[in-house]
C-alpha atoms as a PDB file:
ATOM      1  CA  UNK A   1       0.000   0.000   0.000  1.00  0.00           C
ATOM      2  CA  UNK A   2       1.695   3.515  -1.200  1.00  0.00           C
ATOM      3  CA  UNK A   3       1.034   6.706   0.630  1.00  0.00           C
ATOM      4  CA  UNK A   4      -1.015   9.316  -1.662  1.00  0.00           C
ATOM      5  CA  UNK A   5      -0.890  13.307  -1.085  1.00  0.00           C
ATOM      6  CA  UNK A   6      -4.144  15.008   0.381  1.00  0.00           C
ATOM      7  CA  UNK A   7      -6.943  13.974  -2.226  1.00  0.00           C
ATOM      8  CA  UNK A   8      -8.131  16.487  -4.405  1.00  0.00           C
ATOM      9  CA  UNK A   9     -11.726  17.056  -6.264  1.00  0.00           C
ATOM     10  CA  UNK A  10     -12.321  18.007 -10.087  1.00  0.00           C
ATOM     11  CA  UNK A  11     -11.884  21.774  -8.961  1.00  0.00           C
ATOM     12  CA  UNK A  12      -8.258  21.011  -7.554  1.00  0.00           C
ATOM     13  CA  UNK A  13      -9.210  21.916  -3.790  1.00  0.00           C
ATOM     14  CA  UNK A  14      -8.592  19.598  -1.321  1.00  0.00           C
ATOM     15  CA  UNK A  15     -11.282  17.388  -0.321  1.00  0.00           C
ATOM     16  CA  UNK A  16      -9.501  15.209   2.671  1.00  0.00           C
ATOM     17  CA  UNK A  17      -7.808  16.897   5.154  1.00  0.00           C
ATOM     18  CA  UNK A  18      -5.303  14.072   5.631  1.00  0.00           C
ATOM     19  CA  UNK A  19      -2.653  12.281   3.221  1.00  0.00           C
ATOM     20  CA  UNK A  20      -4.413   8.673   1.958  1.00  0.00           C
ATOM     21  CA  UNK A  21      -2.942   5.340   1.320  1.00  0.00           C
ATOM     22  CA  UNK A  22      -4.275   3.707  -1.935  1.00  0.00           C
ATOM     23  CA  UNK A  23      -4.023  -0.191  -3.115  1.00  0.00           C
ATOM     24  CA  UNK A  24      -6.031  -1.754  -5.976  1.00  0.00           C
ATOM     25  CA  UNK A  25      -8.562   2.157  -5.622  1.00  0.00           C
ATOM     26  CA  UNK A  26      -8.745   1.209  -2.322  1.00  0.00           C
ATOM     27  CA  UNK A  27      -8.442   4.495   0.011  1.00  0.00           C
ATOM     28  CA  UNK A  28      -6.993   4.014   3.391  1.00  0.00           C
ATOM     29  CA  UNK A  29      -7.719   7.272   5.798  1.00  0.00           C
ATOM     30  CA  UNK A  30      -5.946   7.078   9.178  1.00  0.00           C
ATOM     31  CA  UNK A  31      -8.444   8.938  11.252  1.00  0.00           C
ATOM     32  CA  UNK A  32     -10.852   6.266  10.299  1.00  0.00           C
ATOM     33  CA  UNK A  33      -8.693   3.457  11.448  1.00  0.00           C
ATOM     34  CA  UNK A  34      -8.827   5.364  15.091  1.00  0.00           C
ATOM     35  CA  UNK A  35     -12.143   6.119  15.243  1.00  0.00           C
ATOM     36  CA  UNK A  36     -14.228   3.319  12.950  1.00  0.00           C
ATOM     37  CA  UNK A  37     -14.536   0.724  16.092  1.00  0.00           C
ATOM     38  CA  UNK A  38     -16.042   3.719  18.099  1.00  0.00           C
ATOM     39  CA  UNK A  39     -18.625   4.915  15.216  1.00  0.00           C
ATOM     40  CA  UNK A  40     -19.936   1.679  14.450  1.00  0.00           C
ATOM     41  CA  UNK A  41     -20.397   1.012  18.445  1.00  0.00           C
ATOM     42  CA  UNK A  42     -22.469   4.312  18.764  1.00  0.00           C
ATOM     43  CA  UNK A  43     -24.436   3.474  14.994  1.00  0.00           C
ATOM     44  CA  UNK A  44     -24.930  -0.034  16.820  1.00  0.00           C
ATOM     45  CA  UNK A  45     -26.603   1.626  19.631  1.00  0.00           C
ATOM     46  CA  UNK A  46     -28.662   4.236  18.065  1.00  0.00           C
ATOM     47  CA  UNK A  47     -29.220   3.568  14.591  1.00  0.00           C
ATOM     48  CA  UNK A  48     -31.875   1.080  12.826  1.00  0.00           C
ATOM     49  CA  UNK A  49     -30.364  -2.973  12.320  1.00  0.00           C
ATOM     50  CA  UNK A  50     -32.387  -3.260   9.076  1.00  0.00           C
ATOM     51  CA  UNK A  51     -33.401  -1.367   6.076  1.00  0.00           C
ATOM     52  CA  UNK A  52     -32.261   1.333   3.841  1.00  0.00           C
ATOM     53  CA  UNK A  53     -29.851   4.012   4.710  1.00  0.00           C
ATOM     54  CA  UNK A  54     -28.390   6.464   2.780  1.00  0.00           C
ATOM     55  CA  UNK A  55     -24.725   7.952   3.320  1.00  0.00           C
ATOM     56  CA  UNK A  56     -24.106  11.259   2.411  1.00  0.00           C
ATOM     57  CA  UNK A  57     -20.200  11.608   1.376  1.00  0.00           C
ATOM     58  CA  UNK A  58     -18.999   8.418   2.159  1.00  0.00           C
ATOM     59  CA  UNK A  59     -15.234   9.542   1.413  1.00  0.00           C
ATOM     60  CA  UNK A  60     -12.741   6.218   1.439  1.00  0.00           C
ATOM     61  CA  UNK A  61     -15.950   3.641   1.957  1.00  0.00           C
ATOM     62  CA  UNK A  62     -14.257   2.421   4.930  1.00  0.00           C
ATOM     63  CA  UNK A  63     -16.588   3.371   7.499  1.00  0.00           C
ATOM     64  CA  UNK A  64     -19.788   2.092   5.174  1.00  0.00           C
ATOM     65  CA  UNK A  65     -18.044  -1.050   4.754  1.00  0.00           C
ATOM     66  CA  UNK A  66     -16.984  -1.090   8.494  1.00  0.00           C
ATOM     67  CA  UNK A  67     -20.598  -0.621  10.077  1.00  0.00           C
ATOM     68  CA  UNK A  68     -22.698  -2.545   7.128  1.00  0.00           C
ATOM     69  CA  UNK A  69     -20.139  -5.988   7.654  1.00  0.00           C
ATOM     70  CA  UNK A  70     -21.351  -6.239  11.374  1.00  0.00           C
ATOM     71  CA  UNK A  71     -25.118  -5.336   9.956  1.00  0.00           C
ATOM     72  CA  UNK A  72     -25.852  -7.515   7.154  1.00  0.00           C
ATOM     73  CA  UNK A  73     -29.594  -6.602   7.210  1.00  0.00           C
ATOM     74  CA  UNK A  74     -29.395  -2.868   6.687  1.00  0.00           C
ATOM     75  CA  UNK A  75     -28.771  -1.905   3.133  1.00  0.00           C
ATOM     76  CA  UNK A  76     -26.113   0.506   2.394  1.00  0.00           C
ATOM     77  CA  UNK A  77     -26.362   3.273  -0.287  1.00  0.00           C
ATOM     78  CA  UNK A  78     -23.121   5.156  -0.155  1.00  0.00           C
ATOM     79  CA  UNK A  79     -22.511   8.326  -1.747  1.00  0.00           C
ATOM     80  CA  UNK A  80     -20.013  10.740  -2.934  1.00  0.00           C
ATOM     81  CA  UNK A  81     -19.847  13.995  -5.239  1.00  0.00           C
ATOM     82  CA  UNK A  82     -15.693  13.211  -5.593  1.00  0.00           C
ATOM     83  CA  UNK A  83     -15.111   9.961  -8.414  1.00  0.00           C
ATOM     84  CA  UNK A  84     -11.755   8.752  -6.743  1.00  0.00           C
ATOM     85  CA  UNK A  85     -13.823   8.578  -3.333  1.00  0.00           C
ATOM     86  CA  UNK A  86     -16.803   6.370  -5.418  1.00  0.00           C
ATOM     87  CA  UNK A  87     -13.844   4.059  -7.189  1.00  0.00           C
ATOM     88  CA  UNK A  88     -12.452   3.388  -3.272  1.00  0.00           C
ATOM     89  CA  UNK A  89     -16.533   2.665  -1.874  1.00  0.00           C
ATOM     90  CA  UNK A  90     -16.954   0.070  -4.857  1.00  0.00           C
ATOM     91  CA  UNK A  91     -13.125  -1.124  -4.618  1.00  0.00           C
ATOM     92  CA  UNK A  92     -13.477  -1.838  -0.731  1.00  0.00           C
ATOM     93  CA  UNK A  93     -17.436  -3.526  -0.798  1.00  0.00           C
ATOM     94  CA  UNK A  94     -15.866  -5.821  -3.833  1.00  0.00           C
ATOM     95  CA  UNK A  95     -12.775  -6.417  -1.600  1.00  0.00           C
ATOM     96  CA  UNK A  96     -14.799  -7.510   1.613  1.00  0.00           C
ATOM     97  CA  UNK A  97     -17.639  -9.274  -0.556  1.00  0.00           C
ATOM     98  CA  UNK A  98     -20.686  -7.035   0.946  1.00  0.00           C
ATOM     99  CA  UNK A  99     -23.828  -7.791  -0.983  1.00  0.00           C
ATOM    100  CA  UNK A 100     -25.534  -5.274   1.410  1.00  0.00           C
ATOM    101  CA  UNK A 101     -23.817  -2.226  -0.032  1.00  0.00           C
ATOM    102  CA  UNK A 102     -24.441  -0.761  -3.079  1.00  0.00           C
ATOM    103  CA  UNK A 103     -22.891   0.699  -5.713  1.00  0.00           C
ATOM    104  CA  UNK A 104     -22.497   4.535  -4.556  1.00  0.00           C
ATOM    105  CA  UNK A 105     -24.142   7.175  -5.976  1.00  0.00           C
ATOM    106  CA  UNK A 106     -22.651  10.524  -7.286  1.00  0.00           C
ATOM    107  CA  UNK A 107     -24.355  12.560  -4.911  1.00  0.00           C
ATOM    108  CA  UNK A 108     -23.871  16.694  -4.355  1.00  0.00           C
ATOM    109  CA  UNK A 109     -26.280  17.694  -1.052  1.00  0.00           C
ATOM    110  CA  UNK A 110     -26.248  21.115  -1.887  1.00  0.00           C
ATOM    111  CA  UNK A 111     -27.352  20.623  -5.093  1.00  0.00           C
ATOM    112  CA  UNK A 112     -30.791  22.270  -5.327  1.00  0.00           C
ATOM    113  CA  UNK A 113     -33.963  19.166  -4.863  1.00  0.00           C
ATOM    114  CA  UNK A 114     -31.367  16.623  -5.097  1.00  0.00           C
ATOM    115  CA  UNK A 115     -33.487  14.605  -3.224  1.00  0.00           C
ATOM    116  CA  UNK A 116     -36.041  14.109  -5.582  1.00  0.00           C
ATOM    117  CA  UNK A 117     -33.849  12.426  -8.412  1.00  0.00           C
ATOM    118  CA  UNK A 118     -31.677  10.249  -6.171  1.00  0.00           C
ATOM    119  CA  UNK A 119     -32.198   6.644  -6.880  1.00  0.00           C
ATOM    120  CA  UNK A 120     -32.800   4.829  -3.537  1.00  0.00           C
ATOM    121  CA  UNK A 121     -35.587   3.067  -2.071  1.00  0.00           C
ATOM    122  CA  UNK A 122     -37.679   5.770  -0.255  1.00  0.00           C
ATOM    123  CA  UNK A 123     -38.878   6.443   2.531  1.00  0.00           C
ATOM    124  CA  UNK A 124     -35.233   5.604   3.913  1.00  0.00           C
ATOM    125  CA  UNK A 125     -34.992   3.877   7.443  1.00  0.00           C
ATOM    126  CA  UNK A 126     -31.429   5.930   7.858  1.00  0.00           C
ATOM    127  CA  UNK A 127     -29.127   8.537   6.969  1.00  0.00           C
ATOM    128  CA  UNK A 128     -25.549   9.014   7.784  1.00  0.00           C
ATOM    129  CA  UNK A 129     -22.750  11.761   7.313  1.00  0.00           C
ATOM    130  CA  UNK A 130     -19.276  11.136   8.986  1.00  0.00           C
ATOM    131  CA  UNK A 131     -16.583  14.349   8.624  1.00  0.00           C
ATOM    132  CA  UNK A 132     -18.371  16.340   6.155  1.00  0.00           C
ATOM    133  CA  UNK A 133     -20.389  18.700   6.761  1.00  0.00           C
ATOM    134  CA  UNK A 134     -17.422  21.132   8.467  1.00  0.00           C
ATOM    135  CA  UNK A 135     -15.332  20.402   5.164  1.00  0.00           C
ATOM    136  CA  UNK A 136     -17.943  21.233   2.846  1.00  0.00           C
ATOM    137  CA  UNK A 137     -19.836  25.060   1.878  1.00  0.00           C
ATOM    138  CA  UNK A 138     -23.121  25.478   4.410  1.00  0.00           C
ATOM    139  CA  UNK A 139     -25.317  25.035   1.405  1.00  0.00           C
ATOM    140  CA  UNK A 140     -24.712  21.031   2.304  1.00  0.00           C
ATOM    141  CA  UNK A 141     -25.627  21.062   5.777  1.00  0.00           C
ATOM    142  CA  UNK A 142     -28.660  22.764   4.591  1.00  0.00           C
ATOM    143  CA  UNK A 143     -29.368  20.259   1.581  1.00  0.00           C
ATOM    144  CA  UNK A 144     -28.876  17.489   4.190  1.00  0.00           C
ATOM    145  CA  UNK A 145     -31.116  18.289   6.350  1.00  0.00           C
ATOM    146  CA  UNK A 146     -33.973  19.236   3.922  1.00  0.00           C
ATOM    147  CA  UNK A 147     -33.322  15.514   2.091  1.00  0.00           C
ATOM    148  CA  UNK A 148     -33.652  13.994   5.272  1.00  0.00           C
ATOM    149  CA  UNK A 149     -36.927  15.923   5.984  1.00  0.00           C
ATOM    150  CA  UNK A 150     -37.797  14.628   2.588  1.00  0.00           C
ATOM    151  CA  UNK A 151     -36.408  10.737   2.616  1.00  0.00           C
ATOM    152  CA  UNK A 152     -36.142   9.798   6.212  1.00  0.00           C
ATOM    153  CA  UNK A 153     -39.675   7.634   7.035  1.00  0.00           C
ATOM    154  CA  UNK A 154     -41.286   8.861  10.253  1.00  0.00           C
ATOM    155  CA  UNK A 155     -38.994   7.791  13.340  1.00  0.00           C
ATOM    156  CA  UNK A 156     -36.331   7.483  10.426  1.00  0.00           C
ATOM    157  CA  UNK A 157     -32.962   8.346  12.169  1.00  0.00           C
ATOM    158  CA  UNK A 158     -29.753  10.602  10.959  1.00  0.00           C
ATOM    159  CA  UNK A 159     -26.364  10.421  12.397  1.00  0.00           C
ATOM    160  CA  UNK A 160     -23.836  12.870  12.192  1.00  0.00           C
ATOM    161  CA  UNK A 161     -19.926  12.959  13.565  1.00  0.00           C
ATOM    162  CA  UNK A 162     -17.329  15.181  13.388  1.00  0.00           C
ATOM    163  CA  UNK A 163     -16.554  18.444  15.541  1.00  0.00           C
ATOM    164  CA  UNK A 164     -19.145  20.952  16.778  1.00  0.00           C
ATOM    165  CA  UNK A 165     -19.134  24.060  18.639  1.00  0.00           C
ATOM    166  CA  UNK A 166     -21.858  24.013  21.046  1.00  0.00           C
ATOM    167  CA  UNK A 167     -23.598  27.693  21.727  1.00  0.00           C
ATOM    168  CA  UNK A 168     -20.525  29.137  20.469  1.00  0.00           C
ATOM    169  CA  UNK A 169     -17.772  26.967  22.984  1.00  0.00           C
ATOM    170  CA  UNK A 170     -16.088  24.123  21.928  1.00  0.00           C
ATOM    171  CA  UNK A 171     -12.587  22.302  22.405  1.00  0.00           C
ATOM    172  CA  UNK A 172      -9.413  24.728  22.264  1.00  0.00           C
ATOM    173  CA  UNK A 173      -8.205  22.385  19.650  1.00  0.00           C
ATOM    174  CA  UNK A 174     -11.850  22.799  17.617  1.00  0.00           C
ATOM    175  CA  UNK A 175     -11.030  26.434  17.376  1.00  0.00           C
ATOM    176  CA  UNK A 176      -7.311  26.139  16.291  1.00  0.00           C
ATOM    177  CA  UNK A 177      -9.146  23.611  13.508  1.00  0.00           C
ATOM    178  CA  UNK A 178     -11.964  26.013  12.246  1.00  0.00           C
ATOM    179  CA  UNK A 179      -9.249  28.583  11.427  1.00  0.00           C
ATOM    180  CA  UNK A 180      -7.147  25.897  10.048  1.00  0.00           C
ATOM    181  CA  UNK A 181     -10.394  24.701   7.896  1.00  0.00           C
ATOM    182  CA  UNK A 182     -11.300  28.441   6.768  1.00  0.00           C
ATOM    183  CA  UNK A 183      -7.759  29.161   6.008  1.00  0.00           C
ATOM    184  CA  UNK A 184      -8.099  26.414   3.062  1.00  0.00           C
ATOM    185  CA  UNK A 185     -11.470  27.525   2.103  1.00  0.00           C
ATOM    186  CA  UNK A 186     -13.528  30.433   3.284  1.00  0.00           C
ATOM    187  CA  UNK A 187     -16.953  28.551   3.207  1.00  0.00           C
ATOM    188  CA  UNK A 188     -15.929  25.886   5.356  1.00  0.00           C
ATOM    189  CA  UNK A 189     -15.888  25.809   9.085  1.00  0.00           C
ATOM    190  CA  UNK A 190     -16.887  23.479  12.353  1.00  0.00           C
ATOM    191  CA  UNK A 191     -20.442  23.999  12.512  1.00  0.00           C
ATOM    192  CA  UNK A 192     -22.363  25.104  15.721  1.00  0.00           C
ATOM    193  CA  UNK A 193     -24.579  22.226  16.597  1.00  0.00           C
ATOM    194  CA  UNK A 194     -27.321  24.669  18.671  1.00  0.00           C
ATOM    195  CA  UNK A 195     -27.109  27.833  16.820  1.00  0.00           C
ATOM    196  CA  UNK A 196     -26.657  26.352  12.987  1.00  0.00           C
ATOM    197  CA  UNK A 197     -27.784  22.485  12.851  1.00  0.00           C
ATOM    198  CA  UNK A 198     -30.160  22.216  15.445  1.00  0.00           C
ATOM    199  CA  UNK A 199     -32.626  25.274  13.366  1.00  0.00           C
ATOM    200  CA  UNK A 200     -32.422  23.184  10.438  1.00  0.00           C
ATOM    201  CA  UNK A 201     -32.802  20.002  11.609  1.00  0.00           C
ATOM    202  CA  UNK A 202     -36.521  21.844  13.382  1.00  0.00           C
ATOM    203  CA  UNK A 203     -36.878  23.443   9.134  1.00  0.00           C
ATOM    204  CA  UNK A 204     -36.750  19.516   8.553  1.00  0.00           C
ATOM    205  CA  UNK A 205     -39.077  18.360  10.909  1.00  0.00           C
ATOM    206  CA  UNK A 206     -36.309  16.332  12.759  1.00  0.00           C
ATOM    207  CA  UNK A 207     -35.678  16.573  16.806  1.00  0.00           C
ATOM    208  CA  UNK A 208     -32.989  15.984  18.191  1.00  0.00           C
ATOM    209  CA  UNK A 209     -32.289  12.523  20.228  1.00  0.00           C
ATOM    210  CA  UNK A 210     -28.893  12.020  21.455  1.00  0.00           C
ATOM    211  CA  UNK A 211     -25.117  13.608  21.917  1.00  0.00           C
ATOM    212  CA  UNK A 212     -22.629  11.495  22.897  1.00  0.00           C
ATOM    213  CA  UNK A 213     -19.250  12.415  23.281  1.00  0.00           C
ATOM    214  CA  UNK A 214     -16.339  10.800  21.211  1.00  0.00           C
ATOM    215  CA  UNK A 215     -12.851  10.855  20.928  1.00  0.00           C
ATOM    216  CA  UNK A 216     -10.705  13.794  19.970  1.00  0.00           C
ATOM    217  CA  UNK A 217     -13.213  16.438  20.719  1.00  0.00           C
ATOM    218  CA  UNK A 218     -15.544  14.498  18.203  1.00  0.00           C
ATOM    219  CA  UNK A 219     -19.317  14.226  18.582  1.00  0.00           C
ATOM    220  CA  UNK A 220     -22.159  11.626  16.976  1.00  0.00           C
ATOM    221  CA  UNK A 221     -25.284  13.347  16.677  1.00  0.00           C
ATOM    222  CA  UNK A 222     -28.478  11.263  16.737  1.00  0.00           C
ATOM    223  CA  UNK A 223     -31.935  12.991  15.245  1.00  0.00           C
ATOM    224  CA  UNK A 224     -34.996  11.330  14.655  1.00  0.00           C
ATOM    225  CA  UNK A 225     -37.823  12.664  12.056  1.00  0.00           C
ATOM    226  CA  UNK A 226     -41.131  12.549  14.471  1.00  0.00           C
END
């Protein structure tokens, strides 16, 4: 396995904020190899066994692949706008043999009523997004909330993980990151979970269920459509 520079889009901006290792398309991320054990653990606890779920920019695959091999009764629709990321999801699902996980979908959230010409079983059981909505403009926080308004059936549950502020406070090492994060691009940013997610998650008609803290300042974020 060869180490690979930070991964870049189409537009030439970087779209992982770490260097990736790469064998046969498959992307290795090092953060996920620290923190997979603990996200499946929390999707274990919180998140429907069975059914469809949607993932909304999947990156390497690895966590998709991770959480659907312990779950082989929930089916997996990965997703990513980036191609590289898509070969590495199909690369790692063929690798591991995973008949529950699709082939991903070329998927842009802030694309305007993306929702409505996705091809997925609807309504969805699930949706997940792991690491992107900080690294990402705030136009896809707010198209994944209003497609989970839209796909998620009623009691349908969306995770999120990755760093949050929380009323404005948040880890001295989430602060040193969101200037780190808007010093590469303007538009991104950590996102503040009460002041920015939590309105449109209530836009969506989703409530929030659960916080639980993770590792490295991280947090999963449970909401349920009621």
């Amino acid at each position: 396995m060869t180490d690979a520079p930070y991964q870049k889009g189409e537009s030439g901006k970087e779209i992982a904020l770490e260097a990736r290792a790469s064998e046969a398309d498959r992307l290795s991320s090092p953060s996920v190899a620290r923190n997979r054990d603990a996200i499946r653990d929390v999707f274990r606890q919180y998140m429907p066994d069975m059914g469809a779920l949607l993932e909304v920019g999947s990156g390497t695959g690895e966590h998709a692949v991770h959480i659907a091999a312990s779950l082989p009764e929930l089916t997996w629709f990965p997703s990513d706008p980036d191609a590289t990321s898509r070969a590495s999801i199909a690369a790692w699902a063929e690798y591991l043999d995973l008949a529950n996980v699709h082939a991903p979908l070329n998927l842009d959230v802030s694309a305007q009523n993306w929702f409505d010409r996705v091809d997925i079983p609807k309504p969805l059981i699930g949706m997940m997004s792991v690491n992107m909505i900080h690294i990402a403009p705030f136009e896809a926080a707010e198209g994944l909330f209003t497609g989970a308004g839209a796909l998620l059936q009623q009691d349908g549950r969306l995770f999120l993980y990755g760093p949050f502020l929380r009323n404005g406070n948040t880890a001295d090492s989430n602060l040193a990151f969101d200037e780190s994060l808007k010093s590469r691009d303007p538009r991104w940013g950590v996102r503040d979970l009460d002041r920015e997610i939590m309105p449109l998650a209530a836009a969506a008609g989703l409530t929030l269920q659960k916080v639980i803290e993770m590792p490295a300042n991280n947090l999963s974020v449970i909401f349920h459509k009621s």
